[in-house]
Protein backbone atom coordinates (compact mmCIF):
# COMPACT_ATOMS: atom_id res chain seq x y z
CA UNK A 1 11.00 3.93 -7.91
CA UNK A 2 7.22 3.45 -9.01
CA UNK A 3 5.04 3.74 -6.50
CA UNK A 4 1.58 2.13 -5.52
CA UNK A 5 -1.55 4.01 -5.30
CA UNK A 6 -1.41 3.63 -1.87
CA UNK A 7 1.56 5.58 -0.54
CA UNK A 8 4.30 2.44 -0.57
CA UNK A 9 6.10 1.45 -3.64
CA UNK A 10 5.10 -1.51 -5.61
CA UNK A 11 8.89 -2.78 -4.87
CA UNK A 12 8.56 -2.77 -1.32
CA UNK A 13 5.32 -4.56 -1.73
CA UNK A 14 7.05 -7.27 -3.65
CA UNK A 15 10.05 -7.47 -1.88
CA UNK A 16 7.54 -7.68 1.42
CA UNK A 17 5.62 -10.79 -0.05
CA UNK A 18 8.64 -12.35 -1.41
CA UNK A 19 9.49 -12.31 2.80
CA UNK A 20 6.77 -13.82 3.32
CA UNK A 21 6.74 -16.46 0.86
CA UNK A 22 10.05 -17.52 2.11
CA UNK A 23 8.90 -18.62 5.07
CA UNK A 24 5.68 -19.94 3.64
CA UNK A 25 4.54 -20.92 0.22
CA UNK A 26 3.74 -19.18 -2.94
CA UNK A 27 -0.15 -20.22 -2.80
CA UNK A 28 -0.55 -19.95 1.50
CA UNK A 29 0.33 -16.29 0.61
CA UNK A 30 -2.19 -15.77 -2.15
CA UNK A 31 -4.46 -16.84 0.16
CA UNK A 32 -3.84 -14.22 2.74
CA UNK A 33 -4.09 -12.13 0.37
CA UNK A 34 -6.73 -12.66 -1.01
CA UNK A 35 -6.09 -13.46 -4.23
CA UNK A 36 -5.17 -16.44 -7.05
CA UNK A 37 -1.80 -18.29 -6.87
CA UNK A 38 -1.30 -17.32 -10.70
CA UNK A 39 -2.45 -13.55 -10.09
CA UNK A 40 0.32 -12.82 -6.96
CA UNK A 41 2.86 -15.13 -9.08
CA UNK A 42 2.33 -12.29 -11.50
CA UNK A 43 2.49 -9.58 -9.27
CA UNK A 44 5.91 -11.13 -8.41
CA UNK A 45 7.19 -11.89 -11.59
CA UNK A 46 7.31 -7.21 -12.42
CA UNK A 47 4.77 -6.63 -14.29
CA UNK A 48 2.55 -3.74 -14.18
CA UNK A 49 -0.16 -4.73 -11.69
CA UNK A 50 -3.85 -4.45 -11.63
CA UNK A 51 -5.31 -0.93 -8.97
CA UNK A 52 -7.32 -4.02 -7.54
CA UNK A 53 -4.08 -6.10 -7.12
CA UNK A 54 -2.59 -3.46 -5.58
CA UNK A 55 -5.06 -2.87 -3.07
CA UNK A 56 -4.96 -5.89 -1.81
CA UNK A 57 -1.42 -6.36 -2.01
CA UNK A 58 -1.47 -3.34 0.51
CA UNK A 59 -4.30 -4.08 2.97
CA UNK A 60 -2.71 -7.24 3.55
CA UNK A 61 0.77 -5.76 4.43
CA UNK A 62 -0.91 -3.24 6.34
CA UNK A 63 -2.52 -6.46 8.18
CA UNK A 64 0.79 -8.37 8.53
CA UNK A 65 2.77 -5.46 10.02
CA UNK A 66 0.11 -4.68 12.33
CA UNK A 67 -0.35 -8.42 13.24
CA UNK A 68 3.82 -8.56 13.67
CA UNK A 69 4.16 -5.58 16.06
CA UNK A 70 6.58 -4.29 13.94
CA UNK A 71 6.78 -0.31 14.42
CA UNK A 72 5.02 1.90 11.74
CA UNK A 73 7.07 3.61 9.41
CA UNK A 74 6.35 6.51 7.28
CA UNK A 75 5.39 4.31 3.86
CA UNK A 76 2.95 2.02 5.93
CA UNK A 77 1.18 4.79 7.88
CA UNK A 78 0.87 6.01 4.43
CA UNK A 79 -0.86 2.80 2.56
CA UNK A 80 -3.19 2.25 5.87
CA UNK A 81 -4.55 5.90 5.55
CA UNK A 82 -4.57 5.84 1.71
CA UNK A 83 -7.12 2.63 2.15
CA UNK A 84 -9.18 4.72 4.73
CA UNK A 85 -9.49 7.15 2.31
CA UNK A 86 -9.74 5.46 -0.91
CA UNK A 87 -13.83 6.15 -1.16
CA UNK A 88 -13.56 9.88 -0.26
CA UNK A 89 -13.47 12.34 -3.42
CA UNK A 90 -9.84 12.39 -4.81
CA UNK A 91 -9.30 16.44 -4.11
CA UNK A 92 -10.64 16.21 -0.52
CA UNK A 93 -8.35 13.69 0.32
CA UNK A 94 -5.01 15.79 1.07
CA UNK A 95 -7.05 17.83 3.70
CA UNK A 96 -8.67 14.76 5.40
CA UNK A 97 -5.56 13.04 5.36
CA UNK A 98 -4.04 16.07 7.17
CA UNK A 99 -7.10 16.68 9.86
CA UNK A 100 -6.51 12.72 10.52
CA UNK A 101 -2.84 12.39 11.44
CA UNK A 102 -3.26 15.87 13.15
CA UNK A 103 -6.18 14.99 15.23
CA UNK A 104 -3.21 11.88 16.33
CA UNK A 105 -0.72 13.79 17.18
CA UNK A 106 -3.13 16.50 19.32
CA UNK A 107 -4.00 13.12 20.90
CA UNK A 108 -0.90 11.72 21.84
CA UNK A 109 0.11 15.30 23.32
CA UNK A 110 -2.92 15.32 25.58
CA UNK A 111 -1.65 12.14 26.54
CA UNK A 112 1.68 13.00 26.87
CA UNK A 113 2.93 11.08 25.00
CA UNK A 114 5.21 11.49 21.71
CA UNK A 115 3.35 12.05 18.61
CA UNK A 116 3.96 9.11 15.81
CA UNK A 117 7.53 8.91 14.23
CA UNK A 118 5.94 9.56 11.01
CA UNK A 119 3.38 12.07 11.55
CA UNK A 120 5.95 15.10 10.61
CA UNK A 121 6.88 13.34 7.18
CA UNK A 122 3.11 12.91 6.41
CA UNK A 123 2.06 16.55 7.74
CA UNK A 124 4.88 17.90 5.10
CA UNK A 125 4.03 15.28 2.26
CA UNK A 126 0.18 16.57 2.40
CA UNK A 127 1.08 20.46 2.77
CA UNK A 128 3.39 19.94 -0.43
CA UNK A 129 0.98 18.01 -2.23
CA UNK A 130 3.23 14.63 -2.64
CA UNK A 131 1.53 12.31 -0.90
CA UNK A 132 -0.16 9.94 -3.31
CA UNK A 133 -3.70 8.72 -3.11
CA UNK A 134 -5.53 5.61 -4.01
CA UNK A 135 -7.98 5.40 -6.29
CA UNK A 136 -11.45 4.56 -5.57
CA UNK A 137 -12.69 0.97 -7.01
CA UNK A 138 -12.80 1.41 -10.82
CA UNK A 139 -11.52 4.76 -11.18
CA UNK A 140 -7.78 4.55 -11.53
CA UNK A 141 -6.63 7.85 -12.56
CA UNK A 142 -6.10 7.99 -16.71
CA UNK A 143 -2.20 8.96 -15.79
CA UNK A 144 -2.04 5.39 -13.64
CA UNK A 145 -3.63 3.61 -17.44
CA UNK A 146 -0.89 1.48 -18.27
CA UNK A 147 -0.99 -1.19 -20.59
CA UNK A 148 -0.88 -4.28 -18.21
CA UNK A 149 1.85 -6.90 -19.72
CA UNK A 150 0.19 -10.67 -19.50
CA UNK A 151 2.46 -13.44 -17.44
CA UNK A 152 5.70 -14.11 -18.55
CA UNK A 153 6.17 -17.44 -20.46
CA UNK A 154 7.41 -19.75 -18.07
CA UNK A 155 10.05 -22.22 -18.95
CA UNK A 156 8.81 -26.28 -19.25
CA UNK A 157 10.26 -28.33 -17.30
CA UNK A 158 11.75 -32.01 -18.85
């Protein structure tokens, strides 16, 4: 599965805007997002999308499931400290990333209180070096280069 920049895969950003629009529109989306009707439209449609796009993309589902009181899973504790991070130096990130969640769950035990369901996965992600990063503004990472495809022709309608 290819995944975003920022921790969560690009298909479970999709699929989480595609939720939304179905209870919404297409363009009251793109503007909580942030962005043009024709630019998430093209997000949607699979193409390879834009560090920029995908930034936003995940702020704002970082925003909506925080907004929702859903509970935090491992890929969205992921994208929210990914943006945190995104303007720290690439190779510092895996040890700020760990000080962070660990400074939580020292927290929650002075508290006494259980640390976050998805601190362990994190913790073990960063010590293993798999937890992905995202890029700061207009330095995507030559490996993340791909050729962006335009908008797929659209049929006309009669």
């Amino acid at each position: 599965m290819k995944r975003a920049s920022q921790g969560v895969s690009i298909e479970v950003l999709r699929e989480a805007v595609r939720r939304r629009v179905a209870d919404s529109t297409l363009r009251q989306v793109a503007a909580e997002i942030g962005m043009s009707f024709s630019g998430l439209h093209t997000f949607l449609d699979g193409t390879t999308p834009h560090p920029g796009t995908v930034r936003k993309v995940a702020a704002w589902h970082v925003r909506a499931a925080s907004e929702s009181g859903n509970t935090v899973d491992t890929a969205l504790a992921e994208t929210a400290l990914d943006l945190l991070l995104r303007h720290v130096p690439p190779r510092k990130r895996p040890a700020l990333r760990r000080e962070l969640v660990e400074a939580l769950v020292a927290q929650a035990k002075r508290e006494q209180l259980p640390p976050p369901a998805w601190a362990d996965a994190l913790l073990k992600a960063t010590s293993t070096g798999t937890t992905p990063v995202v890029e700061a503004p207009g330095k995507a990472s030559k490996a993340r280069k791909a050729p962006v495809k335009g908008p797929k022709p659209r049929p006309r309608s009669k």
